[in-house]
PDB file of N, CA and C in Angstrom:
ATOM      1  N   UNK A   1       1.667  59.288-100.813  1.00  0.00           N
ATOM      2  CA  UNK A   1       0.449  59.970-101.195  1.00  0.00           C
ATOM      3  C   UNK A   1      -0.705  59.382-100.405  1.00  0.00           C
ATOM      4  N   UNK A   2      -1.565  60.602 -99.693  1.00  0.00           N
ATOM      5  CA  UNK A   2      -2.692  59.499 -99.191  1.00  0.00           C
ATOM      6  C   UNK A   2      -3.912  59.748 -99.892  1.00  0.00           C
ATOM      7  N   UNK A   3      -4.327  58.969 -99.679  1.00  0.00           N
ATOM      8  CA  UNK A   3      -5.943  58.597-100.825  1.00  0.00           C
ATOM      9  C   UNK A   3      -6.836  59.655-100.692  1.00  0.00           C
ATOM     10  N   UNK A   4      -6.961  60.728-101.461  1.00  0.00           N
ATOM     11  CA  UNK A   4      -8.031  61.182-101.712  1.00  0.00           C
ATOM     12  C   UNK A   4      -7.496  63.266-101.052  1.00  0.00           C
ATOM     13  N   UNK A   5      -6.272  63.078-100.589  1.00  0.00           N
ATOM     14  CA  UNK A   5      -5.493  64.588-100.259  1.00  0.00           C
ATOM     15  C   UNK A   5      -4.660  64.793-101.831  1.00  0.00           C
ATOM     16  N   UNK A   6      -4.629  66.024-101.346  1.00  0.00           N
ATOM     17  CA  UNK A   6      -3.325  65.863-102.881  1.00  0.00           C
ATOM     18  C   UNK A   6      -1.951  66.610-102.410  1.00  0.00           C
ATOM     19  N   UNK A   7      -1.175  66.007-102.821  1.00  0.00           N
ATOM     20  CA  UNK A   7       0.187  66.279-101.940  1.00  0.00           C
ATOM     21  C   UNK A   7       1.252  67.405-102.146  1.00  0.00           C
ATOM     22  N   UNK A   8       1.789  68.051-101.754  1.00  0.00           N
ATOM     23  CA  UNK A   8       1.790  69.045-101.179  1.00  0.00           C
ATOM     24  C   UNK A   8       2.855  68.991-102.871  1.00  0.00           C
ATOM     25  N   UNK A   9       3.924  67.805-103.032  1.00  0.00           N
ATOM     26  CA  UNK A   9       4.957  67.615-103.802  1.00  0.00           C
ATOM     27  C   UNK A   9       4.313  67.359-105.034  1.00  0.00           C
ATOM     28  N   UNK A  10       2.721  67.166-104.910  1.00  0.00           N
ATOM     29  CA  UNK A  10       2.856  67.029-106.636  1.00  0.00           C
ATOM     30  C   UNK A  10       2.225  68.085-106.527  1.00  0.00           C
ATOM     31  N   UNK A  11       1.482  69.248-106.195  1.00  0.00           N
ATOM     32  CA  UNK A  11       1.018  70.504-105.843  1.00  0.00           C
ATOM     33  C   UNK A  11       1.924  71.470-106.713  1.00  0.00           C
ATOM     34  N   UNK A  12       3.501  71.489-106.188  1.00  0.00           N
ATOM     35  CA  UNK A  12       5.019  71.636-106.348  1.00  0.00           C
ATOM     36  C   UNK A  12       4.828  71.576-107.724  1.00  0.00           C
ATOM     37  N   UNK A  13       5.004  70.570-108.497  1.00  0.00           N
ATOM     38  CA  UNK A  13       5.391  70.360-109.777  1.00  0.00           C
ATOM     39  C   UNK A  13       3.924  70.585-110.939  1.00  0.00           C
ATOM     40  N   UNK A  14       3.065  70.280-110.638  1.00  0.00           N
ATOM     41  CA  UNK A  14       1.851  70.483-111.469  1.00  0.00           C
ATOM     42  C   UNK A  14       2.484  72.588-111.318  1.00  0.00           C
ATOM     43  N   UNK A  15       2.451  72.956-110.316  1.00  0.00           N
ATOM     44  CA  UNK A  15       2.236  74.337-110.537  1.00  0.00           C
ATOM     45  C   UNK A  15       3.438  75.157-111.224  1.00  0.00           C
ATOM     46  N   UNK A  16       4.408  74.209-110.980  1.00  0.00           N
ATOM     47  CA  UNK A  16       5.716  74.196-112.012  1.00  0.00           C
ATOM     48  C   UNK A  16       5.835  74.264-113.343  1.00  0.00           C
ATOM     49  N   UNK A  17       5.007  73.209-114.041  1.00  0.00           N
ATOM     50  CA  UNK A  17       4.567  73.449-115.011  1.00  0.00           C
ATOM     51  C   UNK A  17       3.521  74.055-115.802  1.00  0.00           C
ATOM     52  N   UNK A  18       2.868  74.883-115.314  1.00  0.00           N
ATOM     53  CA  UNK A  18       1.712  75.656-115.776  1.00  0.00           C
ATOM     54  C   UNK A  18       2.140  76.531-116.735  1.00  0.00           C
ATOM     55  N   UNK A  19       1.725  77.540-117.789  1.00  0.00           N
ATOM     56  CA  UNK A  19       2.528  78.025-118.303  1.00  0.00           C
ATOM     57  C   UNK A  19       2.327  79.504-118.011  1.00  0.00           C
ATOM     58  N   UNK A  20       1.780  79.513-116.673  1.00  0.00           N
ATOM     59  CA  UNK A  20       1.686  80.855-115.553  1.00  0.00           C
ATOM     60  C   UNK A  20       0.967  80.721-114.633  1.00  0.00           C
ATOM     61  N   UNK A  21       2.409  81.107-113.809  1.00  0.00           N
ATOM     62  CA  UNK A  21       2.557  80.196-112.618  1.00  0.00           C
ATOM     63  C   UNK A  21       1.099  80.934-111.655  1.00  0.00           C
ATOM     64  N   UNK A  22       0.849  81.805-112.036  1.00  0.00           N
ATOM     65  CA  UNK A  22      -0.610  82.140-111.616  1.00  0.00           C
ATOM     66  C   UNK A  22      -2.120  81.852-111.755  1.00  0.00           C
ATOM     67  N   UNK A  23      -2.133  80.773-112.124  1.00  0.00           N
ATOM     68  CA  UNK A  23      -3.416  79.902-112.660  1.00  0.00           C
ATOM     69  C   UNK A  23      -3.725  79.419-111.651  1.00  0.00           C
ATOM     70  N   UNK A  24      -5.144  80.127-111.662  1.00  0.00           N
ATOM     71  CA  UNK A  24      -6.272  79.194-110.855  1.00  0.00           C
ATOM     72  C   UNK A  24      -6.634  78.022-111.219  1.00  0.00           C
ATOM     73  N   UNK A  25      -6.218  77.215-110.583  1.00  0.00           N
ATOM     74  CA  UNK A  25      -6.940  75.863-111.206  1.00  0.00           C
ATOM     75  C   UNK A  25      -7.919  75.123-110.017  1.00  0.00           C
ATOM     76  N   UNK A  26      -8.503  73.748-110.685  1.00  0.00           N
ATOM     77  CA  UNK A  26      -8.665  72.988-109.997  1.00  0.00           C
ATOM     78  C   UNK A  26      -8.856  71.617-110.112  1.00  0.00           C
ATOM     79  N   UNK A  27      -8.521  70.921-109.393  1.00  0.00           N
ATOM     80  CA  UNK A  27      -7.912  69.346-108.875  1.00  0.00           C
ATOM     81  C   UNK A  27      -8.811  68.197-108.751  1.00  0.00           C
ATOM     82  N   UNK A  28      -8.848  67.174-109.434  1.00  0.00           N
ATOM     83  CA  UNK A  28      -9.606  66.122-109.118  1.00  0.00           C
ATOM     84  C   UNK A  28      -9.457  64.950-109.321  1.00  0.00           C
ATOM     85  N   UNK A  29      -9.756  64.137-108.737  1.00  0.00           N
ATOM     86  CA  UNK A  29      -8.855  62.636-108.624  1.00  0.00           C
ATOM     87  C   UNK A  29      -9.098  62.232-109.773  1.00  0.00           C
ATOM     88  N   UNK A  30      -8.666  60.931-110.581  1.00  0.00           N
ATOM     89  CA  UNK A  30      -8.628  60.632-111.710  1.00  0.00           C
ATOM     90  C   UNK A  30      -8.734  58.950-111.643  1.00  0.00           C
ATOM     91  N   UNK A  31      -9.933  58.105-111.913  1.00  0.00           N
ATOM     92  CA  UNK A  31      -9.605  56.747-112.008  1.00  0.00           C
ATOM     93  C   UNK A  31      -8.942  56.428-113.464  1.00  0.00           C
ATOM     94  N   UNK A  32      -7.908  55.773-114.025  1.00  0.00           N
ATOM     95  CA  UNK A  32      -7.225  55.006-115.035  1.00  0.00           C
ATOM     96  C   UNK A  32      -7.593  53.498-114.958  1.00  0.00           C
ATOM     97  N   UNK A  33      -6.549  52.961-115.944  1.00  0.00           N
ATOM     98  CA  UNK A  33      -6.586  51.491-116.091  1.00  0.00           C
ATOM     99  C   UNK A  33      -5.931  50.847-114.838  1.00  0.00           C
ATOM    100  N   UNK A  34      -5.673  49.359-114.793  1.00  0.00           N
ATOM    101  CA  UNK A  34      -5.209  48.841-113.921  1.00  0.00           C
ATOM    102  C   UNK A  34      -3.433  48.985-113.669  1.00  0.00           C
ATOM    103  N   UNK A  35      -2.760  49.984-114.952  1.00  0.00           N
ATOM    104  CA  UNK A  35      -1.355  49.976-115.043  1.00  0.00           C
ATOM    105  C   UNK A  35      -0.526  50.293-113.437  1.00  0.00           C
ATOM    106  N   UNK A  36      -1.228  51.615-112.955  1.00  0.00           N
ATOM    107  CA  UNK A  36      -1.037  51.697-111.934  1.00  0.00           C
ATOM    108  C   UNK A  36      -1.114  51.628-110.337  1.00  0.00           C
ATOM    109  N   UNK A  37      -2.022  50.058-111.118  1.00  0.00           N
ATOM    110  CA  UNK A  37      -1.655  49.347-109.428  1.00  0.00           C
ATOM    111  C   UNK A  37      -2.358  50.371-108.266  1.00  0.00           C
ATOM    112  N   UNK A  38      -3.780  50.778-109.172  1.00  0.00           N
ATOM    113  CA  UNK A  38      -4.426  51.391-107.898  1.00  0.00           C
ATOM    114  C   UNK A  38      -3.860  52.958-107.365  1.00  0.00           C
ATOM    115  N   UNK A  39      -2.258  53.135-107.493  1.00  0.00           N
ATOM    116  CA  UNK A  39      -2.103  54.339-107.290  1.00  0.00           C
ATOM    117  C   UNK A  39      -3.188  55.147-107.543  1.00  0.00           C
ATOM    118  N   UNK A  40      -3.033  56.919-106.630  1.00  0.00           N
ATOM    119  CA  UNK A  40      -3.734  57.811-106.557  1.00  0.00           C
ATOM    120  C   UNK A  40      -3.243  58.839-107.902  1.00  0.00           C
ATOM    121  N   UNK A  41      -4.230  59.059-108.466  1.00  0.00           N
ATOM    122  CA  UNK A  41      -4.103  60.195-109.853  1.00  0.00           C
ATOM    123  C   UNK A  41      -4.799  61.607-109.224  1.00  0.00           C
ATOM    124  N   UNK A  42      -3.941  62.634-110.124  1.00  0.00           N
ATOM    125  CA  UNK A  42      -4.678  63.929-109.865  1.00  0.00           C
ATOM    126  C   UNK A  42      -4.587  64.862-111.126  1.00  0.00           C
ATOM    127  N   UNK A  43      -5.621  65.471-111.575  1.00  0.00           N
ATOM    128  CA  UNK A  43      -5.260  66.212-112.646  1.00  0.00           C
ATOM    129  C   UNK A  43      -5.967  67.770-112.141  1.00  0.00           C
ATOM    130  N   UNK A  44      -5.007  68.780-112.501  1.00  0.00           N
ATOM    131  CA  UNK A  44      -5.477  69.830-112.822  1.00  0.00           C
ATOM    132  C   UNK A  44      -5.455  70.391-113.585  1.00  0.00           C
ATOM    133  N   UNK A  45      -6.879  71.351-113.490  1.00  0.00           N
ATOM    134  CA  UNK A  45      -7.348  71.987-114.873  1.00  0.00           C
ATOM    135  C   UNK A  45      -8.107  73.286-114.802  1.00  0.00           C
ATOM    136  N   UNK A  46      -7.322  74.003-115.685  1.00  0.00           N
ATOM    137  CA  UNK A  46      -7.456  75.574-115.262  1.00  0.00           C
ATOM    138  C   UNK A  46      -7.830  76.207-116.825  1.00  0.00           C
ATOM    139  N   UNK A  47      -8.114  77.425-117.087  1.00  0.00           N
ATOM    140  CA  UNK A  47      -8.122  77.975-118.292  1.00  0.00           C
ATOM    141  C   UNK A  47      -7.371  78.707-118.619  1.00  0.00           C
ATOM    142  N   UNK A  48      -6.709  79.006-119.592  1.00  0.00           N
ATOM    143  CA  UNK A  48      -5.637  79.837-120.097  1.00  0.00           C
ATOM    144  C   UNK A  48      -6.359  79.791-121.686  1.00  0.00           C
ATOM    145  N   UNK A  49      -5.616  80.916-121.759  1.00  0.00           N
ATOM    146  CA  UNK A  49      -5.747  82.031-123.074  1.00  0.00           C
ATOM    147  C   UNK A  49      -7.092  81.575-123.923  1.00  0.00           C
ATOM    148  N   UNK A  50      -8.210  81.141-123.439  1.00  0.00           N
ATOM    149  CA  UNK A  50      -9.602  81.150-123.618  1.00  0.00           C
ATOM    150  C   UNK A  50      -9.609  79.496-123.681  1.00  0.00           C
ATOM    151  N   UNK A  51      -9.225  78.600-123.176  1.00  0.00           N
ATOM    152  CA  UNK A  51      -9.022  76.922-123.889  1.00  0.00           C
ATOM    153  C   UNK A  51      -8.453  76.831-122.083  1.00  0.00           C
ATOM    154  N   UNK A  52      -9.222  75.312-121.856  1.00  0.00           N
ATOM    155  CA  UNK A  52      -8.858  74.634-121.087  1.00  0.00           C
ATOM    156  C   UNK A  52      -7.723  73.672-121.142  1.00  0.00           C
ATOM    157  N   UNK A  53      -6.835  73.502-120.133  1.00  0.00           N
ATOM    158  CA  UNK A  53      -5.306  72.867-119.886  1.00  0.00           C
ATOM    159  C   UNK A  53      -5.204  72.296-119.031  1.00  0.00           C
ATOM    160  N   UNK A  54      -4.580  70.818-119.258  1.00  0.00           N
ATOM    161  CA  UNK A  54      -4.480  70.146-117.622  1.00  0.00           C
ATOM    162  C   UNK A  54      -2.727  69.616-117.290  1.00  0.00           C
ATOM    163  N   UNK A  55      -2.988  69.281-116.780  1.00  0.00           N
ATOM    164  CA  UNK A  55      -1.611  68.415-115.900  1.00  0.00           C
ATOM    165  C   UNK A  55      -1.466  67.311-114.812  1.00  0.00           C
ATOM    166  N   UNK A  56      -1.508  66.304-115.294  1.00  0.00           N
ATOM    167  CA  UNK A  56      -1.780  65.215-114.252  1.00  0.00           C
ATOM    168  C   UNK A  56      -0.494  64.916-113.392  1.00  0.00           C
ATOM    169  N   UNK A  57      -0.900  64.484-112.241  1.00  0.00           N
ATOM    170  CA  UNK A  57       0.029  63.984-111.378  1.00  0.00           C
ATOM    171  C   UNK A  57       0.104  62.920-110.843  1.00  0.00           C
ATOM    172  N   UNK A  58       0.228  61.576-110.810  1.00  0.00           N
ATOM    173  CA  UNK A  58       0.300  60.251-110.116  1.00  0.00           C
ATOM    174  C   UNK A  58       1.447  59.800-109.321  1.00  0.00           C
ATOM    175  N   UNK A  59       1.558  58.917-108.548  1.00  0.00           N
ATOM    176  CA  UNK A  59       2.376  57.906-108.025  1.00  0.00           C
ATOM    177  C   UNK A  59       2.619  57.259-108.996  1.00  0.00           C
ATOM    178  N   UNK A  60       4.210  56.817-109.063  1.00  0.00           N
ATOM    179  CA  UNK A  60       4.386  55.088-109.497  1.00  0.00           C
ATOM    180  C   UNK A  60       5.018  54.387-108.399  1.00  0.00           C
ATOM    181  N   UNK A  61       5.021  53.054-108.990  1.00  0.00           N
ATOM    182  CA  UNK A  61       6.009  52.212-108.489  1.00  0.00           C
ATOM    183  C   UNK A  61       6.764  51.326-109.201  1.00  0.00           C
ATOM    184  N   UNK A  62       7.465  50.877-108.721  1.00  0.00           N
ATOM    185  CA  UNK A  62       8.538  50.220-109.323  1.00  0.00           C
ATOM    186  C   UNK A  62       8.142  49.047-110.004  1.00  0.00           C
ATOM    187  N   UNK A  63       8.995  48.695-111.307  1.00  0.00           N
ATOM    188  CA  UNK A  63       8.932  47.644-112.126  1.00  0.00           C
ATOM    189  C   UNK A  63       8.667  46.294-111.253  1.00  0.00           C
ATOM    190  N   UNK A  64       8.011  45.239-111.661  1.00  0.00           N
ATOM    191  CA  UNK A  64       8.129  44.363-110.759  1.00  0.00           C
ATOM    192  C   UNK A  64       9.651  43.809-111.286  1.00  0.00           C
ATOM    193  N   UNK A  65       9.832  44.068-112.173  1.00  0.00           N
ATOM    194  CA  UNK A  65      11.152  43.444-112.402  1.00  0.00           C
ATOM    195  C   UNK A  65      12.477  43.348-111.611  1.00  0.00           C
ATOM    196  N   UNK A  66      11.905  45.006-110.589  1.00  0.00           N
ATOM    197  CA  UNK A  66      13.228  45.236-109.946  1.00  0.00           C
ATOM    198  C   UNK A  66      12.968  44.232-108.804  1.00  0.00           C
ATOM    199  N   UNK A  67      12.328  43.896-108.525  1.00  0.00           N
ATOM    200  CA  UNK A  67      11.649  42.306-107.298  1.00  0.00           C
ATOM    201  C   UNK A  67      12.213  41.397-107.519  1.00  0.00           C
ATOM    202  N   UNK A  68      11.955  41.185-109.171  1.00  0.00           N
ATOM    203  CA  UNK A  68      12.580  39.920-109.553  1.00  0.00           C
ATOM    204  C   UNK A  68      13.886  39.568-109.729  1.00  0.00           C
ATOM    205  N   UNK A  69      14.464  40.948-110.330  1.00  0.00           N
ATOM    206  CA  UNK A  69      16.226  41.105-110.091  1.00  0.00           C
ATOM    207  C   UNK A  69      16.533  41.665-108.765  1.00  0.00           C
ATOM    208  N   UNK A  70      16.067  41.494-107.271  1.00  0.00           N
ATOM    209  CA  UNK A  70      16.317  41.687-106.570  1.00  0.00           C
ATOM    210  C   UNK A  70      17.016  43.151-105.946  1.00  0.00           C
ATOM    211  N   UNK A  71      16.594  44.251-106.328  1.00  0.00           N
ATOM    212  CA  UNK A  71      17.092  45.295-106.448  1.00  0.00           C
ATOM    213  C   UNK A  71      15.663  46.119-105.540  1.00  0.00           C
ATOM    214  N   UNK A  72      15.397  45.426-104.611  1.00  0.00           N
ATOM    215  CA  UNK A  72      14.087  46.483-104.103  1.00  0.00           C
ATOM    216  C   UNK A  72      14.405  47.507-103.310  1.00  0.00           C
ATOM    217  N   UNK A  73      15.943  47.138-102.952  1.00  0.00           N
ATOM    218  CA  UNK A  73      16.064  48.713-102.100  1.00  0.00           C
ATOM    219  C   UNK A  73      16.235  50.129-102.922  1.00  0.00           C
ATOM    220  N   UNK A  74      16.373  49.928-103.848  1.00  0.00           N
ATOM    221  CA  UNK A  74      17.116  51.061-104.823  1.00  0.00           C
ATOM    222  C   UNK A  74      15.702  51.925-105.016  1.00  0.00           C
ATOM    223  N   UNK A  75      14.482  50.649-105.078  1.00  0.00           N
ATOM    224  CA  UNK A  75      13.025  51.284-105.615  1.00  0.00           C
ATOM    225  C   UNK A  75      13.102  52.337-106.906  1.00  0.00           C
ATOM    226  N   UNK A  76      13.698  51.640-107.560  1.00  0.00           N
ATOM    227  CA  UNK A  76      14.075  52.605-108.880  1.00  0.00           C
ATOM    228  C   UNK A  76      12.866  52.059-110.091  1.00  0.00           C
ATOM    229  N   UNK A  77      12.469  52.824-110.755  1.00  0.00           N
ATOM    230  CA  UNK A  77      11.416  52.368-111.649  1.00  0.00           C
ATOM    231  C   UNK A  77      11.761  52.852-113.019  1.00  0.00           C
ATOM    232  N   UNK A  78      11.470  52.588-113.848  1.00  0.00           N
ATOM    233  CA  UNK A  78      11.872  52.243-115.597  1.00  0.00           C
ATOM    234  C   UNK A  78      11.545  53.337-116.378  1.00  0.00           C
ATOM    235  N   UNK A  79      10.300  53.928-115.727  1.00  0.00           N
ATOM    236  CA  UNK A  79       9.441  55.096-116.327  1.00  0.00           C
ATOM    237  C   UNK A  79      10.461  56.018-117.231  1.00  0.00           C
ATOM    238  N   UNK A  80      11.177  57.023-116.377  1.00  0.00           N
ATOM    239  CA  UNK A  80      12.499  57.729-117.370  1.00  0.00           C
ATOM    240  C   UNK A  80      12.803  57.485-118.052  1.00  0.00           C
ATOM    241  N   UNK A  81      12.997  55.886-118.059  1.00  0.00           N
ATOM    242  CA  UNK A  81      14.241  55.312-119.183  1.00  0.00           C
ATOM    243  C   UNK A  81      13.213  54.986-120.390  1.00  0.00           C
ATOM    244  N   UNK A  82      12.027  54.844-119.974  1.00  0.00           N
ATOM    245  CA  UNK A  82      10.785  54.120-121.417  1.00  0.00           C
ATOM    246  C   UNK A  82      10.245  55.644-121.985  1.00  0.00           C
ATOM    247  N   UNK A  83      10.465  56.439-121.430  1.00  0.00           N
ATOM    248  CA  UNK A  83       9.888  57.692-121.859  1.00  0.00           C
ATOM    249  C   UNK A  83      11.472  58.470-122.830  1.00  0.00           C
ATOM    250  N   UNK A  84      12.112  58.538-122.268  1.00  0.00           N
ATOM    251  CA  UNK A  84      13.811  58.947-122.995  1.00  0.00           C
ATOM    252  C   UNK A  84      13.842  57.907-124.338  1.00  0.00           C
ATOM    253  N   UNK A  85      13.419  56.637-124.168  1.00  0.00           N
ATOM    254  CA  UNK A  85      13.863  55.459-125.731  1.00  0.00           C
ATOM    255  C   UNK A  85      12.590  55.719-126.262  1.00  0.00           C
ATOM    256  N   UNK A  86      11.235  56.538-126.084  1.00  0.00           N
ATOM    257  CA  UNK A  86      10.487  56.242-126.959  1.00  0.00           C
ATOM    258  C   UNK A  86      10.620  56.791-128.198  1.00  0.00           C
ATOM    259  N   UNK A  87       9.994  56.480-129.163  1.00  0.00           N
ATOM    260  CA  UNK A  87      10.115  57.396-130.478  1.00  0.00           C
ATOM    261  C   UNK A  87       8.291  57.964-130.657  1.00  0.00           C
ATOM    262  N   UNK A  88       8.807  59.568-130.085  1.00  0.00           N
ATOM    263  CA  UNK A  88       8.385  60.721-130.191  1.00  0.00           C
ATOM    264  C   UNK A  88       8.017  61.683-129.328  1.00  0.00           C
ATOM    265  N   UNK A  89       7.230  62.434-129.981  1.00  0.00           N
ATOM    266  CA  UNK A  89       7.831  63.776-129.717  1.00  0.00           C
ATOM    267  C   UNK A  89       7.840  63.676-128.381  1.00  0.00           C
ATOM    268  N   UNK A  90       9.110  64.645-127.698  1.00  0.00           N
ATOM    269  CA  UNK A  90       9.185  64.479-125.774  1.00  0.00           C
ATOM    270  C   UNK A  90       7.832  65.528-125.574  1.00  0.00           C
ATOM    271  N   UNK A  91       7.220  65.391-124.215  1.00  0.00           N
ATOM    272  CA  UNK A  91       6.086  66.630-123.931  1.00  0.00           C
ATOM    273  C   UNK A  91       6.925  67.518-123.146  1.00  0.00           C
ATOM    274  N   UNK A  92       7.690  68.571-123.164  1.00  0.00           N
ATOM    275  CA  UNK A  92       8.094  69.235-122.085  1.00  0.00           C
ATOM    276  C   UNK A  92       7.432  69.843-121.292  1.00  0.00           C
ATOM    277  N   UNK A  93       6.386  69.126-120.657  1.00  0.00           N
ATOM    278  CA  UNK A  93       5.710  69.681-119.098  1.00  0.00           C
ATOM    279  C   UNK A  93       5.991  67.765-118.781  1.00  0.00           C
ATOM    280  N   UNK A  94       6.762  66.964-119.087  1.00  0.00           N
ATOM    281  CA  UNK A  94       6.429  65.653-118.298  1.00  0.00           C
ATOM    282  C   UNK A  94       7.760  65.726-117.814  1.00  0.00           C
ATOM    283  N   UNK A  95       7.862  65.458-116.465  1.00  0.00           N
ATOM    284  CA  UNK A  95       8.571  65.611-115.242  1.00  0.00           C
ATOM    285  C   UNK A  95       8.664  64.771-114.349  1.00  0.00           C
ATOM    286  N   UNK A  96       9.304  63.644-113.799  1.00  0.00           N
ATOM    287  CA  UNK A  96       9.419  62.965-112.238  1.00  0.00           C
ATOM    288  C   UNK A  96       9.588  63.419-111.250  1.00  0.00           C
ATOM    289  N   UNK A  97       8.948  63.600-110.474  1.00  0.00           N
ATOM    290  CA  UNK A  97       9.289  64.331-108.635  1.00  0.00           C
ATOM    291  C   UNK A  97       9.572  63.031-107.994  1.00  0.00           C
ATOM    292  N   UNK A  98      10.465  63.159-107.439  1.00  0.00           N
ATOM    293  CA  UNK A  98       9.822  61.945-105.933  1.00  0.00           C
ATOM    294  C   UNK A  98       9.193  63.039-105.162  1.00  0.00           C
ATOM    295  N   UNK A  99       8.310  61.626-104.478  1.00  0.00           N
ATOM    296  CA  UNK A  99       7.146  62.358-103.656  1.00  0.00           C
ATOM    297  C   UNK A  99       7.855  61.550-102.489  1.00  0.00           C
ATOM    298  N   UNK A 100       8.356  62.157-101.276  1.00  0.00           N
ATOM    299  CA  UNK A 100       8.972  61.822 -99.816  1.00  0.00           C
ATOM    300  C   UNK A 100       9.785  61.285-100.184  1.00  0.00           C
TER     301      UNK A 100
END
């Protein structure tokens, strides 16, 4: 992802989940807490059926854990697995892409 474009792959999936696929929306970077290590955020936000709706899109990266268990080629990150064990309700518009 580069700083301040918005990428073509989370473009892909934000418009994936819309709940028609014909929504005008529009896009704007998003500062958060420090969780994500600076990664680039994007949310869009369009109107449907008189009420505004968004959908964010970010980068992650990997656990540092996988550093520490030596597993950095895999670049596999935890996210799935902490979102699948949580207790409640799933959001069905939340989705992982890899991006490249």
């Amino acid at each position: 992802m580069t700083d301040g474009i918005f990428p073509s792959t989370a473009r892909q999936a934000i418009e994936k989940m819309w709940p028609d696929r014909n929504l005008a929306y529009k896009v704007v970077r998003r500062e958060a807490g420090h969780g994500s290590l600076g990664q680039p955020r994007f949310v869009a936000i369009a109107k449907w059926c008189g009420a505004f709706i968004a959908r964010e899109a970010k980068a992650t990266v990997p656990s540092s854990c996988v550093w520490l268990n030596g597993k950095v080629a895999h670049c596999q990150t935890y996210y799935e697995k902490a979102i699948k064990s949580a207790v409640r309700s799933p959001d069905p518009y939340q989705e992982m892409v890899a991006l490249g």
